[in-house]
Protein backbone atom coordinates (compact mmCIF):
# COMPACT_ATOMS: atom_id res chain seq x y z
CA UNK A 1 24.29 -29.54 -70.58
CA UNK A 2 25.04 -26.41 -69.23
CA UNK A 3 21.33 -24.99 -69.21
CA UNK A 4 20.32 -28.06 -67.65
CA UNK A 5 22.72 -27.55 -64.86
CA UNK A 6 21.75 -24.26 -64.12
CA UNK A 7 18.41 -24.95 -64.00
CA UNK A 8 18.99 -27.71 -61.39
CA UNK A 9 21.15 -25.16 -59.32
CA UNK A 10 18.49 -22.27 -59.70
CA UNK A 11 15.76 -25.09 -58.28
CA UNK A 12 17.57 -25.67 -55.39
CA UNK A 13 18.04 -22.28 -54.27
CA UNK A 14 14.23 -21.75 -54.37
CA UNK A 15 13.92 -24.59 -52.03
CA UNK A 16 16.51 -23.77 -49.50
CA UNK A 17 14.81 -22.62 -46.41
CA UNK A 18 15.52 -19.17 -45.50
CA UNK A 19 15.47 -16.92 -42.62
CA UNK A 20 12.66 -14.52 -41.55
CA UNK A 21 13.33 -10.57 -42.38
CA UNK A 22 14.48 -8.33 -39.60
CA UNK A 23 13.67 -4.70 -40.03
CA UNK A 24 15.36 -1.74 -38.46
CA UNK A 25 13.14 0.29 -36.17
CA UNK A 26 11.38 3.04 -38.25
CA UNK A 27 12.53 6.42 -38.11
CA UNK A 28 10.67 8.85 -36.12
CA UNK A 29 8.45 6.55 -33.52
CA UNK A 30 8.45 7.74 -30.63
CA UNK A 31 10.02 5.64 -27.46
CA UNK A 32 6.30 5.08 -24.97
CA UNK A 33 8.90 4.24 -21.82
CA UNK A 34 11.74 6.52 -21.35
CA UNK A 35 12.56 5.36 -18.18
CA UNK A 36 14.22 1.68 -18.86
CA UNK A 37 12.69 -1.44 -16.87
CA UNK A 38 10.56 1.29 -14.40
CA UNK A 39 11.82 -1.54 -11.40
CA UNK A 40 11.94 1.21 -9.14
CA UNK A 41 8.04 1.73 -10.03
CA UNK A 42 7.00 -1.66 -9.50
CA UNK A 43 8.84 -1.57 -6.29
CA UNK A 44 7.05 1.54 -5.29
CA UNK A 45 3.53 -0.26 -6.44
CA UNK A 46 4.51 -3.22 -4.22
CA UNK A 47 4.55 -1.02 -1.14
CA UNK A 48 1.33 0.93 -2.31
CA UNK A 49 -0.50 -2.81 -2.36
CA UNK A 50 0.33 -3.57 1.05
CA UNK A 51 -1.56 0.02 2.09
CA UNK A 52 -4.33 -0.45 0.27
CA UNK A 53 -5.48 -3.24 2.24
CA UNK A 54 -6.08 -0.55 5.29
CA UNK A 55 -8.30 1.88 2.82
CA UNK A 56 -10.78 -0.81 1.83
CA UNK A 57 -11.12 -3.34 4.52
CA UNK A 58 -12.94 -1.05 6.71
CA UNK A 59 -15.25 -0.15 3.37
CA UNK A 60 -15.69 -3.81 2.37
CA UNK A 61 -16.24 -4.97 6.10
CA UNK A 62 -13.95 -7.80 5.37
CA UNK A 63 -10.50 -8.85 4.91
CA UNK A 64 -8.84 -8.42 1.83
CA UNK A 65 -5.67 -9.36 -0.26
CA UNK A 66 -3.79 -6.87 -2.42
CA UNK A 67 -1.37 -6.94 -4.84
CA UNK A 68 0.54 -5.42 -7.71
CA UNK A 69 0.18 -6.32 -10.97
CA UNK A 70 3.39 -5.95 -13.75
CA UNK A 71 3.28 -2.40 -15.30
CA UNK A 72 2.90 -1.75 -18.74
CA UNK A 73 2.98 1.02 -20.87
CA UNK A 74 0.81 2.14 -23.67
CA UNK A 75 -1.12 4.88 -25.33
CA UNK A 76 -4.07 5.93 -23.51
CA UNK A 77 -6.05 5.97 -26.70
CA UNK A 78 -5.07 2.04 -26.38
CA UNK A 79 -5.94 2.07 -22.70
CA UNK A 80 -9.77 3.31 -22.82
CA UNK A 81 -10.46 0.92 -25.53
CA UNK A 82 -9.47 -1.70 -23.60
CA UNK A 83 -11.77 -0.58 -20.91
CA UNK A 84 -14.66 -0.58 -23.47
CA UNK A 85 -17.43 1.47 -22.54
CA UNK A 86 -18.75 0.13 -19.78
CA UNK A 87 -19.65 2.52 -16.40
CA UNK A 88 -15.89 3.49 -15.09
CA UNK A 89 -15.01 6.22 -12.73
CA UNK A 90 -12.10 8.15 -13.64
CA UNK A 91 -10.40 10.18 -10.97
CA UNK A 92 -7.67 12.64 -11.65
CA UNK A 93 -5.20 13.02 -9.07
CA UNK A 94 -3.48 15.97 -9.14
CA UNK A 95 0.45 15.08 -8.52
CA UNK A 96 2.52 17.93 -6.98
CA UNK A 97 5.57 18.28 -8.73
CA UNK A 98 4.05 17.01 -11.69
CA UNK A 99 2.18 17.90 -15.43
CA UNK A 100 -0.24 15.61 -16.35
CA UNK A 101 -3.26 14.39 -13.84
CA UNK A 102 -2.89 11.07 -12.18
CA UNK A 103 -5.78 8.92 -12.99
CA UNK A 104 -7.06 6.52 -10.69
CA UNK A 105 -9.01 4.35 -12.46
CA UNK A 106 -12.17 2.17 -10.83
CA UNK A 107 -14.92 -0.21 -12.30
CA UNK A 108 -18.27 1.01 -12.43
CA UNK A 109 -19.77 -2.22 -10.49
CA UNK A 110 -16.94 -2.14 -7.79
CA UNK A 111 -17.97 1.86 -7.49
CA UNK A 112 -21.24 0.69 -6.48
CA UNK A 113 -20.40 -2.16 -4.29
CA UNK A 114 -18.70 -0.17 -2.65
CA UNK A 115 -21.63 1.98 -2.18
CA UNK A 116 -24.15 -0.56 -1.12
CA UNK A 117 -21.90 -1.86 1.33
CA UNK A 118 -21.09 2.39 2.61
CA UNK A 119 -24.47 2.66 3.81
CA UNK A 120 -25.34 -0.57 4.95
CA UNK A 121 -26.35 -3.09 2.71
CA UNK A 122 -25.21 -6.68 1.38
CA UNK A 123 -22.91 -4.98 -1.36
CA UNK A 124 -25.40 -5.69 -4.12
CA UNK A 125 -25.16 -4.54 -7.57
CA UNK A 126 -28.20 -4.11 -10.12
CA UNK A 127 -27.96 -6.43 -13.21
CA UNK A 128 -28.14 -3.57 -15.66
CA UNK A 129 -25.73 -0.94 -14.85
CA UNK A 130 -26.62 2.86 -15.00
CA UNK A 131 -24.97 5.26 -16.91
CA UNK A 132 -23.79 7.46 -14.90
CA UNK A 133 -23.03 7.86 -11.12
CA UNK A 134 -25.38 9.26 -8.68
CA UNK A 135 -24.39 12.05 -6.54
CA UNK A 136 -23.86 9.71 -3.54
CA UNK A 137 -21.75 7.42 -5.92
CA UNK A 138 -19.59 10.33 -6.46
CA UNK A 139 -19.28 11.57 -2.93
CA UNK A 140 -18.48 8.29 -1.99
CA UNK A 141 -16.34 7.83 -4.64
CA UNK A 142 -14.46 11.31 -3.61
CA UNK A 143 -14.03 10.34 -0.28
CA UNK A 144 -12.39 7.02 -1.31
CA UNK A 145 -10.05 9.10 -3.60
CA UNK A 146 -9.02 10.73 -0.57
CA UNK A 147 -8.12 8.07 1.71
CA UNK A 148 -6.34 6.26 -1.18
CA UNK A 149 -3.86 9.82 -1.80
CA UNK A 150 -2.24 9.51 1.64
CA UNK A 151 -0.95 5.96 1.17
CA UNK A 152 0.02 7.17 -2.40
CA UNK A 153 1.57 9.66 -0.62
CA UNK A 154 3.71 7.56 1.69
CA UNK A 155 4.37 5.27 -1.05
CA UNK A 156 6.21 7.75 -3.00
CA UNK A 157 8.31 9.18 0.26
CA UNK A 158 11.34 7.33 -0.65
CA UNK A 159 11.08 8.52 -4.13
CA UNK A 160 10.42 11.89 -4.01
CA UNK A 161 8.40 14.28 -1.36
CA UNK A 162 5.09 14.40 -3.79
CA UNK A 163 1.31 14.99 -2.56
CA UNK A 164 -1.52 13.80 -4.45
CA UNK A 165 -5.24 15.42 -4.21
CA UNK A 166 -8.31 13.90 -5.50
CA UNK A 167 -10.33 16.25 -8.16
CA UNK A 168 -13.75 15.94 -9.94
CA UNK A 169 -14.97 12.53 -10.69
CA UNK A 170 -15.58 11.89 -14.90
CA UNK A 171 -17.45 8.85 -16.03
CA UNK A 172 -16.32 9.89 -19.68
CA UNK A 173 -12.30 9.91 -20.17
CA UNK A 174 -13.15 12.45 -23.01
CA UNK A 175 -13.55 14.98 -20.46
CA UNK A 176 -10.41 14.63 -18.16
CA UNK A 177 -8.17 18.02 -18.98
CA UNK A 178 -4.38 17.42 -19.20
CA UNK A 179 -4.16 13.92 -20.75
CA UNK A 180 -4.25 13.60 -24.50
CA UNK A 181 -5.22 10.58 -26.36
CA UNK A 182 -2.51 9.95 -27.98
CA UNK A 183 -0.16 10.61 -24.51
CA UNK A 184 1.72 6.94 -23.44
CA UNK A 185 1.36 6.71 -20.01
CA UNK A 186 2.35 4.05 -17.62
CA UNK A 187 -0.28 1.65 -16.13
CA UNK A 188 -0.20 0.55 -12.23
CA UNK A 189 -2.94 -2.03 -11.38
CA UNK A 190 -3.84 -3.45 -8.22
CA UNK A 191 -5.34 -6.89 -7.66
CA UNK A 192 -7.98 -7.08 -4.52
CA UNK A 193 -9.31 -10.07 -3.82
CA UNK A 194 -12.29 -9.74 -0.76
CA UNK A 195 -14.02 -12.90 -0.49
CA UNK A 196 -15.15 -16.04 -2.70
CA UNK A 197 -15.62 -14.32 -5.62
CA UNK A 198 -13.72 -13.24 -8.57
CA UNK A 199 -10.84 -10.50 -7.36
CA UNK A 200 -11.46 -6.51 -8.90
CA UNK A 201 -8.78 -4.23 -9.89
CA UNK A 202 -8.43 -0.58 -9.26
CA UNK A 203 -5.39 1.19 -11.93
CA UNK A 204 -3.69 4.10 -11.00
CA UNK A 205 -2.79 5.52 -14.44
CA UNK A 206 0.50 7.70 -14.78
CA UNK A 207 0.91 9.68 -17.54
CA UNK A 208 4.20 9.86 -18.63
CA UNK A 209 4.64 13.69 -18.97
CA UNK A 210 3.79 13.43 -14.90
CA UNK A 211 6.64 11.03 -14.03
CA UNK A 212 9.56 13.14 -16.29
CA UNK A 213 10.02 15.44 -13.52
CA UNK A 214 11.67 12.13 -11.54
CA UNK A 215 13.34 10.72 -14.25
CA UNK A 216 16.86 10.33 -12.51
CA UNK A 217 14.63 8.44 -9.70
CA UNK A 218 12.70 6.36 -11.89
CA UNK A 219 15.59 4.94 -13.70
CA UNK A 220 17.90 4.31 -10.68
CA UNK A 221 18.48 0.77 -10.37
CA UNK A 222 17.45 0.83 -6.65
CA UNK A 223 15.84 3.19 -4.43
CA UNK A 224 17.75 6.31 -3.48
CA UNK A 225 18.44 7.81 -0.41
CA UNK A 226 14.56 8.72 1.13
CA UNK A 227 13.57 12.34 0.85
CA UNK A 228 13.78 14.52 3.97
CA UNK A 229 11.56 13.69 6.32
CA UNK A 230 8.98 16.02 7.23
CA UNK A 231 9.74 17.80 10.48
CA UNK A 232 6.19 17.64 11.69
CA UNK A 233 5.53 14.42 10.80
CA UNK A 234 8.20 13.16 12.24
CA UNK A 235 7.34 15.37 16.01
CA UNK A 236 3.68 13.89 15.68
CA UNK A 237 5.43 10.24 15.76
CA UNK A 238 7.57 11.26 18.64
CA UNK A 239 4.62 12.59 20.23
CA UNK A 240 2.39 9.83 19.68
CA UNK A 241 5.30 6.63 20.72
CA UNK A 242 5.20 8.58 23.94
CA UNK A 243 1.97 8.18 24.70
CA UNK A 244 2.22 4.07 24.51
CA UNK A 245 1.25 2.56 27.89
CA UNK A 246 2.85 -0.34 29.11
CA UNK A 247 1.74 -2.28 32.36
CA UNK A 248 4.16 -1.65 35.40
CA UNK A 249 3.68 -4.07 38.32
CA UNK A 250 5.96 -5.09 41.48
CA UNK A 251 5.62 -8.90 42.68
CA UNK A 252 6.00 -8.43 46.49
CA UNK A 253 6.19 -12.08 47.33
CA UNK A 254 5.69 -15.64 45.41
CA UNK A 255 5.20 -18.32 48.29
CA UNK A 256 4.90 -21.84 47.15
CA UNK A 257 3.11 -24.47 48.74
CA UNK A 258 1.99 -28.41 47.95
CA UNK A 259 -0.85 -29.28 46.10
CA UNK A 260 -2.62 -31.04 49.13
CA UNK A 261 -2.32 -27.56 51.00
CA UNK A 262 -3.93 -25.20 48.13
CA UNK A 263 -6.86 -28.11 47.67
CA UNK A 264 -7.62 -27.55 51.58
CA UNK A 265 -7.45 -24.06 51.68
CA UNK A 266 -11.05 -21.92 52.39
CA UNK A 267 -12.10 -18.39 53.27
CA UNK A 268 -10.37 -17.16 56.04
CA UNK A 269 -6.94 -18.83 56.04
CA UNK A 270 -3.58 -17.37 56.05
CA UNK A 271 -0.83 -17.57 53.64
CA UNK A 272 2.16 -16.11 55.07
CA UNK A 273 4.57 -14.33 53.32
CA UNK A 274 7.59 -12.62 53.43
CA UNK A 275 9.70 -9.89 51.21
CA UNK A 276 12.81 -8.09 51.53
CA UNK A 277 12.97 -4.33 51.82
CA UNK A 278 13.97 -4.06 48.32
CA UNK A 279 11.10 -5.50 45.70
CA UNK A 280 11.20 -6.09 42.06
CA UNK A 281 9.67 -3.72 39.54
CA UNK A 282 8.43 -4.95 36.09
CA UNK A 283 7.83 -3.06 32.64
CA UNK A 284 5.79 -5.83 30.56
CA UNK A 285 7.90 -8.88 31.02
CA UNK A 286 11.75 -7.27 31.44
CA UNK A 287 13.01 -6.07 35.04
CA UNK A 288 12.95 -1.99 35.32
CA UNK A 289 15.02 -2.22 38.78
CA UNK A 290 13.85 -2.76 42.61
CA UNK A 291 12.00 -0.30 45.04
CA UNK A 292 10.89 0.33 48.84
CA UNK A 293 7.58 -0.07 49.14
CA UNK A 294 5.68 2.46 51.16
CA UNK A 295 3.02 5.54 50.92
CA UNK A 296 2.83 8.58 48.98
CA UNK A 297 -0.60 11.23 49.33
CA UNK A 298 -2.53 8.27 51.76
CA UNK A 299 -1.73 5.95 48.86
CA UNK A 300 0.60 2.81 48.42
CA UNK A 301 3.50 3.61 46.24
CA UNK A 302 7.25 2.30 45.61
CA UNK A 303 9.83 4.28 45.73
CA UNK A 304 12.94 3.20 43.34
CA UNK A 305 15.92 2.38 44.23
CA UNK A 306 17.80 1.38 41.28
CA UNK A 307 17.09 1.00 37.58
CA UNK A 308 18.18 -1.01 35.12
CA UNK A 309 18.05 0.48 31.77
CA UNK A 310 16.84 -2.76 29.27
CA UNK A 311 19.62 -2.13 26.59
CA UNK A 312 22.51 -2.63 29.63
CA UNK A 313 20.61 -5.82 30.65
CA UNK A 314 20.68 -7.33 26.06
CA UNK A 315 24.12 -6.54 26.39
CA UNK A 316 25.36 -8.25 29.57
């Protein structure tokens, strides 16, 4: 019968699997990451971890491992309710060159750890956490700001010639100026691992309105050409590789002798030696060139007589 058969067809086309339905992005949201894969970023974070060691080993009194977590990028609405409401100190660092604050971003407990430890104690932390930060909390915590912005600093040198400067601590995100809730912004966090326990993180939160201003940069697929070095920097490391000492010594004779003679030998006996007029002279282990030996001012001195510079000696 012909409603029989299509009733058998119609039954078989309910039962045939199907596949899920895609949807076209909606119209009008906006993009959270302009800036592609941010690789260049994560790069820069990697070499930010391997400073950080250096700002909180001498605080923690103890080695430590760092590390870069992946980025991610979100609203920060999303990002302080992830952080709950627990004690947090948020630090705006203001970015030169840039809009929004930087935040850098550190857990209440860790904060006063870190205290404990500052002036002397074991690093103990009460079981009910304050509210708030006492004014020692937040000097401390300023002064850790600080020595975290220079390695920011040099971190972002190959990026872009940027300077970052710690401003008033906030225990409440609702008061930080410059970052709205609804702002996506691009979170750095840092792994720190400093003993048997469980490792802590400290974020460094960039709003994305603060990184637009390196755009080309950010999106590059590798790192650019570094910015121009700083002239004075770069006359303070001149300055300061010239004042490395290095050992200089001359070796006026090396006599050898048997084993039976050294085990005999007592105060008073003579080892006779002999040198030519010309001696070696040693920088640290390589041969600087040979000398007269002789006075100078009632003192014993060598005069040179030839030098050999160390790059003609690797290349003979």
């Amino acid at each position: 019968m012909v409603n029989g058969g299509s009733s058998q067809g119609e039954q078989d086309r309910r039962d045939r699997p199907r596949d899920r339905a895609t949807h076209a992005p909606a119209l009008g949201v906006a993009n959270l990451n302009p800036f592609g894969d941010l690789n260049t970023l994560q790069h820069l974070s990697a070499r930010l971890a391997r400073s950080l060691r250096s700002v909180f080993e001498p605080v923690l009194r103890r080695e430590v491992r760092a590390w870069a977590e992946p980025l991610r990028v979100q609203r920060f609405t999303d990002y302080r309710a992830e952080r709950t409401d627990a004690l947090t100190a948020w630090i705006p660092m203001t970015m030169t060159m840039g809009g929004a604050p930087v935040l850098l971003v550190i857990d209440g407990r860790f904060a006063i750890e870190l205290l404990d430890l500052f002036f002397g104690g074991p690093g103990g932390v009460p079981h009910d956490t304050p509210s708030e930060f006492s004014p020692a909390a937040e000097a401390m915590l300023m002064r850790l700001g600080a020595m975290i912005a220079d390695p920011m600093t040099a971190a972002w040198e190959p990026l872009a010639s940027v300077s970052f400067q710690p401003g008033r601590i906030e225990s409440n995100p609702s008061m930080i100026s410059g970052v709205d809730t609804e702002d996506p912004v691009v979170i750095t966090r840092f792994g720190l691992g400093h003993g048997p326990g469980a490792p802590v993180t400290v974020d460094i939160v960039y709003p994305v309105a603060a990184l637009k201003p390196h755009t080309p940069s950010l999106t590059g697929k590798v790192l650019g050409k570094g910015a121009a070095l700083d002239p004075a920097w770069q006359n303070g490391l001149a300055r300061a590789v010239m004042q490395v000492t290095f050992p200089v010594r001359s070796v006026l004779a090396e006599p050898t002798m048997p084993l039976a003679r050294l085990m005999d030998l007592k105060q008073g006996d003579v080892i006779p030696i002999s040198f030519t007029s010309d001696v070696p002279v040693m920088v640290g282990g390589d041969r600087l060139g040979t000398g007269t030996v002789g006075t100078s001012n009632g003192r014993a001195a060598i005069r040179l007589n030839t030098i050999n510079r160390l790059h003609e000696e690797e290349s003979a």
